[in-house]
Protein backbone atom coordinates (compact mmCIF):
# COMPACT_ATOMS: atom_id res chain seq x y z
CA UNK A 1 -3.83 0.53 3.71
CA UNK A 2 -6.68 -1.77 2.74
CA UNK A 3 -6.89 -3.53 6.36
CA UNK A 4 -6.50 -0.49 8.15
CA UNK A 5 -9.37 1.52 6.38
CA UNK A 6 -11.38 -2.22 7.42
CA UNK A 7 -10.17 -1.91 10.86
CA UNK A 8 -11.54 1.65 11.31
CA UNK A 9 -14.56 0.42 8.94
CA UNK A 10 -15.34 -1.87 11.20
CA UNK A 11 -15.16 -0.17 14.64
CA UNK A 12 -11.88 -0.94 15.35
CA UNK A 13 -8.97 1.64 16.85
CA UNK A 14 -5.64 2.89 14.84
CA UNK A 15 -3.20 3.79 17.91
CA UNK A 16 0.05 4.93 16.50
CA UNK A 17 4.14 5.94 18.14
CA UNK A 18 6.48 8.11 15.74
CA UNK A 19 10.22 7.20 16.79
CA UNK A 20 11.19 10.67 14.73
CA UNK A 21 14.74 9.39 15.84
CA UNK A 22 14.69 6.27 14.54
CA UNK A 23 12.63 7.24 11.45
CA UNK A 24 9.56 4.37 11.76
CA UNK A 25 6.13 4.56 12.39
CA UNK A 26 4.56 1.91 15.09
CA UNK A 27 1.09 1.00 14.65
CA UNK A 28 -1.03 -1.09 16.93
CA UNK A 29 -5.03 -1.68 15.07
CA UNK A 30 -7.52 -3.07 18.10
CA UNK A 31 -10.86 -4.02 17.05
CA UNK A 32 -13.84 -5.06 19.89
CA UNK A 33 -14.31 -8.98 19.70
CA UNK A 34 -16.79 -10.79 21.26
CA UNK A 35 -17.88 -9.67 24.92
CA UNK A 36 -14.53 -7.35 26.36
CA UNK A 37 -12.16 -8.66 24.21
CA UNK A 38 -10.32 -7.01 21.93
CA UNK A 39 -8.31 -8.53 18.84
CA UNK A 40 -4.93 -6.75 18.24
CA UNK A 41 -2.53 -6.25 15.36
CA UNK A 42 0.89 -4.60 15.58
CA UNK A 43 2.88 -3.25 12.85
CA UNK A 44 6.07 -1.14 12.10
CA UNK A 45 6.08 0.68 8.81
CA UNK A 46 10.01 2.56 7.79
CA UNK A 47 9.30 5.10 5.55
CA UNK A 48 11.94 4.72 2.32
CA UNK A 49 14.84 6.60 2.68
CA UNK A 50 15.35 6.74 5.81
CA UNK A 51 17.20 3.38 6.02
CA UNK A 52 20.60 5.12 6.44
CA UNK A 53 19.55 7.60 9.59
């Protein structure tokens, strides 16, 4: 949670995808970097209990 309240801090983007089928939670951070780039981070976060879904 700590890097993505400095991502947003720091004038970055949260862009998230709920799978409700597959019970995870897809998040891609971007942050501006430089001139027109943009530095990316991807994660997938599964919620406990939902393992056996």
């Amino acid at each position: 949670m700590m890097f993505l309240q400095r991502v947003v801090n720091g004038g970055g983007f949260i862009d998230r995808e709920y799978a409700i089928g597959s019970g995870r939670i897809d998040l891609l951070g971007r942050k501006p970097y430089g001139d027109h780039l943009l530095q990316r981070a991807g994660s997938m976060l599964i919620p406990r209990g939902s393992a056996g879904r």
